[in-house]
PDB file of N, CA and C in Angstrom:
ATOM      1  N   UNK A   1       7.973  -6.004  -0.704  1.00  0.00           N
ATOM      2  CA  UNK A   1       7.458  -6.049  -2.046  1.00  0.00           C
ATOM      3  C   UNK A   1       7.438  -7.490  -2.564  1.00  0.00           C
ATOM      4  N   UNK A   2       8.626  -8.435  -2.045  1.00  0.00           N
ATOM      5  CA  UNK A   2       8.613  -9.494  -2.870  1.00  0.00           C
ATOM      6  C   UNK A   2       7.507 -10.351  -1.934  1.00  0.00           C
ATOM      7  N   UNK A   3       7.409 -10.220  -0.979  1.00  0.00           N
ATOM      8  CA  UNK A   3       6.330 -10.491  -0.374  1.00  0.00           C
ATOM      9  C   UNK A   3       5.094 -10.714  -0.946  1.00  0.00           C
ATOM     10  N   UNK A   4       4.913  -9.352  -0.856  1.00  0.00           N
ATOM     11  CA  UNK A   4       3.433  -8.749  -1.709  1.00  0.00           C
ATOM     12  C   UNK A   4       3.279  -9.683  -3.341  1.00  0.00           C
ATOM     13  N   UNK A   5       4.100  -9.757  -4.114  1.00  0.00           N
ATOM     14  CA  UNK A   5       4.173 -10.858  -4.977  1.00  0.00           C
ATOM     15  C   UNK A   5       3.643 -11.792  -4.703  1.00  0.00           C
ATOM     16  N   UNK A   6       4.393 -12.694  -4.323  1.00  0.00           N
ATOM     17  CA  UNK A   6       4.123 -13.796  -4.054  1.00  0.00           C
ATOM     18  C   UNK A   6       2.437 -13.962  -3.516  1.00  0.00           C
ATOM     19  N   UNK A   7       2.600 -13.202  -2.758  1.00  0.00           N
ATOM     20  CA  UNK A   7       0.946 -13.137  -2.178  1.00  0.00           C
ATOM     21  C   UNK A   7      -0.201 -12.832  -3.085  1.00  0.00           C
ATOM     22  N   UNK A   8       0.218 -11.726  -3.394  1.00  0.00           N
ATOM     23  CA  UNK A   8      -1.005 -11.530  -4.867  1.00  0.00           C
ATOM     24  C   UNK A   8      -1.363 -12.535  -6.019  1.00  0.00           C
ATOM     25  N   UNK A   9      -0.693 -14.137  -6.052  1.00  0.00           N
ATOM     26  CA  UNK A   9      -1.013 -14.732  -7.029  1.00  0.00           C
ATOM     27  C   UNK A   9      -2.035 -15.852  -6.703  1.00  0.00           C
ATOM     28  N   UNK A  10      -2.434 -15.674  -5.213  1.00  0.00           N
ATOM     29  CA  UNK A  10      -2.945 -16.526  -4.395  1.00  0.00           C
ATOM     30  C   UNK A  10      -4.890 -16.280  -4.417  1.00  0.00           C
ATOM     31  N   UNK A  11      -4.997 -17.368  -4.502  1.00  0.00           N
ATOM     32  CA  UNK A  11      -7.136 -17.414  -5.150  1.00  0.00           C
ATOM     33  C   UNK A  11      -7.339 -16.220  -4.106  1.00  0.00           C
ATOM     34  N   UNK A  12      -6.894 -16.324  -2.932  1.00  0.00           N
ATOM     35  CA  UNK A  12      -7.698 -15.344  -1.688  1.00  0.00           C
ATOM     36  C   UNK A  12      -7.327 -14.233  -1.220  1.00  0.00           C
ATOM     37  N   UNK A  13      -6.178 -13.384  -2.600  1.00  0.00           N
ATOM     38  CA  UNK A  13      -5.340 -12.346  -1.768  1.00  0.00           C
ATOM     39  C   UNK A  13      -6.591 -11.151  -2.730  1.00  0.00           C
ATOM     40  N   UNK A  14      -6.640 -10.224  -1.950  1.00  0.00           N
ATOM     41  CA  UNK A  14      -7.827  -9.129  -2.616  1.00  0.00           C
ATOM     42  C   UNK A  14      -7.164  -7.632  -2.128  1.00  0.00           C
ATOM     43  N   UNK A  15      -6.384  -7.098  -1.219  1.00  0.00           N
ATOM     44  CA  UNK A  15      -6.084  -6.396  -0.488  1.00  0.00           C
ATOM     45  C   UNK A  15      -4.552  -6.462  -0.386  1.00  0.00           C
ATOM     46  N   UNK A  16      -3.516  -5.357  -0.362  1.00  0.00           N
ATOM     47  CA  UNK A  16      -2.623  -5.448   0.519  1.00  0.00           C
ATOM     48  C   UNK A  16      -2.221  -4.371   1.493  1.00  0.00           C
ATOM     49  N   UNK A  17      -1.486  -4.206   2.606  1.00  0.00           N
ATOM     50  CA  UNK A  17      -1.444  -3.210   2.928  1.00  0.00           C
ATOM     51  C   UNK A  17       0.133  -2.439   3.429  1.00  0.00           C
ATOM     52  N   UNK A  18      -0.126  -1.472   3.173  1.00  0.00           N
ATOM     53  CA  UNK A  18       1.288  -1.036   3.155  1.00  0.00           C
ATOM     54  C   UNK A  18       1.656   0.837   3.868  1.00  0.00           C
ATOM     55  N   UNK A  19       2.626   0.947   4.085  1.00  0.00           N
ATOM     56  CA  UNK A  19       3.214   2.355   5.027  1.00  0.00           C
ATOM     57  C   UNK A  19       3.444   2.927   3.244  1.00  0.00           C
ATOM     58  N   UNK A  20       1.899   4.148   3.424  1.00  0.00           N
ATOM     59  CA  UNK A  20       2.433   5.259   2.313  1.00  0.00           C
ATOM     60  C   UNK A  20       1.616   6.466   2.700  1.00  0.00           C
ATOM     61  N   UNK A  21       2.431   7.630   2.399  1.00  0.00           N
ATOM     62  CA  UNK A  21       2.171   8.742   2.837  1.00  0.00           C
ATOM     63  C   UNK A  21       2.787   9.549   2.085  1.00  0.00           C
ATOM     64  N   UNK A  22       2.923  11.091   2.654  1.00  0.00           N
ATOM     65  CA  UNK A  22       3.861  11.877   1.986  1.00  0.00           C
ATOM     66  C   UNK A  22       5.080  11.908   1.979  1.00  0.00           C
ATOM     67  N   UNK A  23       5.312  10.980   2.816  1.00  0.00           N
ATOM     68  CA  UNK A  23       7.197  11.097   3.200  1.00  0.00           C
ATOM     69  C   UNK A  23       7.584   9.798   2.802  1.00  0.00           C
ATOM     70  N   UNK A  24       6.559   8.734   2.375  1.00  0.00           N
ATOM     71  CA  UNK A  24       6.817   7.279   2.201  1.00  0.00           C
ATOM     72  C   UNK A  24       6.047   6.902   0.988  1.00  0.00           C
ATOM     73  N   UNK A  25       6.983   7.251  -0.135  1.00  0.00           N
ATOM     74  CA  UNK A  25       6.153   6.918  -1.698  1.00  0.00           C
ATOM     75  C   UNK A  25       6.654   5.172  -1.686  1.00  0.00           C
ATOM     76  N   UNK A  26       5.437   4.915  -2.427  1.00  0.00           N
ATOM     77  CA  UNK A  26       6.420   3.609  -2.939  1.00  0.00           C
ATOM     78  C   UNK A  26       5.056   2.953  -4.102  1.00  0.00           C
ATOM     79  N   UNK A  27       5.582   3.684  -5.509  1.00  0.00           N
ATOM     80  CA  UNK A  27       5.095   3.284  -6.486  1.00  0.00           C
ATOM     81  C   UNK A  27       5.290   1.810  -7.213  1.00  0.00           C
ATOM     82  N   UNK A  28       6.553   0.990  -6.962  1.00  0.00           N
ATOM     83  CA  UNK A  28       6.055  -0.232  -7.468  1.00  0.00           C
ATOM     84  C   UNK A  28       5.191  -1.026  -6.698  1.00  0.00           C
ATOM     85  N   UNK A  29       4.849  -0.853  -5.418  1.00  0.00           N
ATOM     86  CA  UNK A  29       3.601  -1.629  -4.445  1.00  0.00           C
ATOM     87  C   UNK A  29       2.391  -1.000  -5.286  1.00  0.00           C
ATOM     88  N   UNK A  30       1.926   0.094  -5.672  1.00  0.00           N
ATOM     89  CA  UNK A  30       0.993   0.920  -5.861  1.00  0.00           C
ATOM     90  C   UNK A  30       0.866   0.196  -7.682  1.00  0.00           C
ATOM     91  N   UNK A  31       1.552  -0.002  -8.696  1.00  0.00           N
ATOM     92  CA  UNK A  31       1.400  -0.906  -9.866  1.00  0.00           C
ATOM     93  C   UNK A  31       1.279  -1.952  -9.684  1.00  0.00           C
ATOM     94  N   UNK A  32       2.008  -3.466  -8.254  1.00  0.00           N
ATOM     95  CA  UNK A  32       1.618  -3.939  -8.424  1.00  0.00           C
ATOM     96  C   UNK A  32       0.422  -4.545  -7.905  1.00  0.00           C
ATOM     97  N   UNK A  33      -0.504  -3.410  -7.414  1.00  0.00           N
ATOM     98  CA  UNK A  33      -1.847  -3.706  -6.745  1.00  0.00           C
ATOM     99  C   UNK A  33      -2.921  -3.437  -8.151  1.00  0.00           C
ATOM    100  N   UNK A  34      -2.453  -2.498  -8.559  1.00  0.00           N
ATOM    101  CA  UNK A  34      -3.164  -2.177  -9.972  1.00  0.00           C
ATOM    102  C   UNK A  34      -3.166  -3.150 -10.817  1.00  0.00           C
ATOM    103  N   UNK A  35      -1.716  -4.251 -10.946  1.00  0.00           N
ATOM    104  CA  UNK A  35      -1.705  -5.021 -12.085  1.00  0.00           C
ATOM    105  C   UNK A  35      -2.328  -6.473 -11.529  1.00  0.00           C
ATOM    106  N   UNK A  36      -2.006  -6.709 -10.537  1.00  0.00           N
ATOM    107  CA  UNK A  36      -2.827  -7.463 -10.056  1.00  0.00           C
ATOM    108  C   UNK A  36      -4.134  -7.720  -9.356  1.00  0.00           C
ATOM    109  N   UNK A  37      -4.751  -6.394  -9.593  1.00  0.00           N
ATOM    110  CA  UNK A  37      -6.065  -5.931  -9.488  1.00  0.00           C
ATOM    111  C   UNK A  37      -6.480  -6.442  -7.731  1.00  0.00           C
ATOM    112  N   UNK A  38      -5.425  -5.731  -6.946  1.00  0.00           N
ATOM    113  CA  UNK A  38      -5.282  -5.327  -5.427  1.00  0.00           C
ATOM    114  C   UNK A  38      -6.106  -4.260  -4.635  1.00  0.00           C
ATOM    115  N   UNK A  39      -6.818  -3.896  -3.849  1.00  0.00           N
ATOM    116  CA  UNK A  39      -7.189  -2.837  -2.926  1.00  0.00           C
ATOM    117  C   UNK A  39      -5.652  -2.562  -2.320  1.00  0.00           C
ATOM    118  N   UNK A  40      -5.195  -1.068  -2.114  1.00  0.00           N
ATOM    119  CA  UNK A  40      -4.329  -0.500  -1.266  1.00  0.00           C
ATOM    120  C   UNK A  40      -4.422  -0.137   0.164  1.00  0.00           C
ATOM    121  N   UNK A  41      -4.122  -0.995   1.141  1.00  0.00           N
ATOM    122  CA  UNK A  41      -4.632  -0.414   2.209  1.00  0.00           C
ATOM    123  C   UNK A  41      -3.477   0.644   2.682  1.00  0.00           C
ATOM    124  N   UNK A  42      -3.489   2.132   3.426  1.00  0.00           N
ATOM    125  CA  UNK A  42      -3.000   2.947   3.401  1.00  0.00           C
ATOM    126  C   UNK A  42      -2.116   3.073   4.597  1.00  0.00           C
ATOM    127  N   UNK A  43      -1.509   2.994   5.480  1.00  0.00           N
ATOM    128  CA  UNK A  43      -1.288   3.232   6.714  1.00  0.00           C
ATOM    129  C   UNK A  43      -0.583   4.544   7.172  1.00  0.00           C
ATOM    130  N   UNK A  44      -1.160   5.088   7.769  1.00  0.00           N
ATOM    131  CA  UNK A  44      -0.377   6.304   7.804  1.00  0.00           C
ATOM    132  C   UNK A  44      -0.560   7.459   7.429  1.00  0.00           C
ATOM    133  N   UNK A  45      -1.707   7.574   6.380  1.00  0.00           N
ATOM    134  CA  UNK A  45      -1.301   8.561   4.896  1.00  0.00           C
ATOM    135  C   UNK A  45      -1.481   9.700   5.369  1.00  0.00           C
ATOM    136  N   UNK A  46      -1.783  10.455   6.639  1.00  0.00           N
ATOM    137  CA  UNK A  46      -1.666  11.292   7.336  1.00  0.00           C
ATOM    138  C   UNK A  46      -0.613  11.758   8.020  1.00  0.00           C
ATOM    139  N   UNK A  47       0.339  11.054   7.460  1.00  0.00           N
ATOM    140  CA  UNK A  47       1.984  11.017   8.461  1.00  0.00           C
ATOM    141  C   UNK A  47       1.725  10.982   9.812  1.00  0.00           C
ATOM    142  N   UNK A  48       0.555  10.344  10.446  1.00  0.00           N
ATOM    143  CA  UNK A  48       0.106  10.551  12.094  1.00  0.00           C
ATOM    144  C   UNK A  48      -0.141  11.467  13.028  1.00  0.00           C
ATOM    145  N   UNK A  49      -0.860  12.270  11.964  1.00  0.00           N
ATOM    146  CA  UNK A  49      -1.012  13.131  12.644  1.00  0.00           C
ATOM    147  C   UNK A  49      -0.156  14.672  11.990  1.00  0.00           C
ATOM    148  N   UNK A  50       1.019  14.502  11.746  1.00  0.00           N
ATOM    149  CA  UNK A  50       2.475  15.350  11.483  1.00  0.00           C
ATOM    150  C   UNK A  50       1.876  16.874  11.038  1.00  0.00           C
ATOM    151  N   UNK A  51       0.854  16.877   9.750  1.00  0.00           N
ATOM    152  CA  UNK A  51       0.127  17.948   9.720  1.00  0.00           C
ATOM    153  C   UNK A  51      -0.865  18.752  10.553  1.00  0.00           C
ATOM    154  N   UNK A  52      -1.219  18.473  11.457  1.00  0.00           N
ATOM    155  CA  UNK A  52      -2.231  18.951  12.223  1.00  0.00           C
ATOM    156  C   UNK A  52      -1.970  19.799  12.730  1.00  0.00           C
ATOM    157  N   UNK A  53      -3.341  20.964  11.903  1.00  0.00           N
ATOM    158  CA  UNK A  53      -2.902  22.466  12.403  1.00  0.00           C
ATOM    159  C   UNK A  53      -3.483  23.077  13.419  1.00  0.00           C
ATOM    160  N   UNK A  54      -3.882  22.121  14.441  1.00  0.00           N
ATOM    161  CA  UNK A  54      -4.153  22.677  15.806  1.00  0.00           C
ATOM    162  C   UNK A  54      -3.588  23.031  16.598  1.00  0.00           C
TER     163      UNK A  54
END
């Protein structure tokens, strides 16, 4: 997260990306993409598969 800070104040940051899913919330990454007017990139958000009802 403090990462992601730092990065977001930068002329060329537009995007960050991060592990969220159903088992992996993480709402202050998710405000501060909003407040710093970020794209969320998602990884995972399928838990990999974990649901698949085949």
């Amino acid at each position: 997260m403090e990462r992601a800070q730092r990065f977001s104040v930068r002329l060329n940051c537009s995007a960050v990306q991060q592990q969220l899913n159903l088992f992996e919330d993480n709402p202050a990454m998710l405000q501060l993409c909003e407040e710093a007017n970020l794209a969320s990139l998602c990884r995972g958000p399928l838990v990999m598969g974990f649901f698949n009802q085949s």
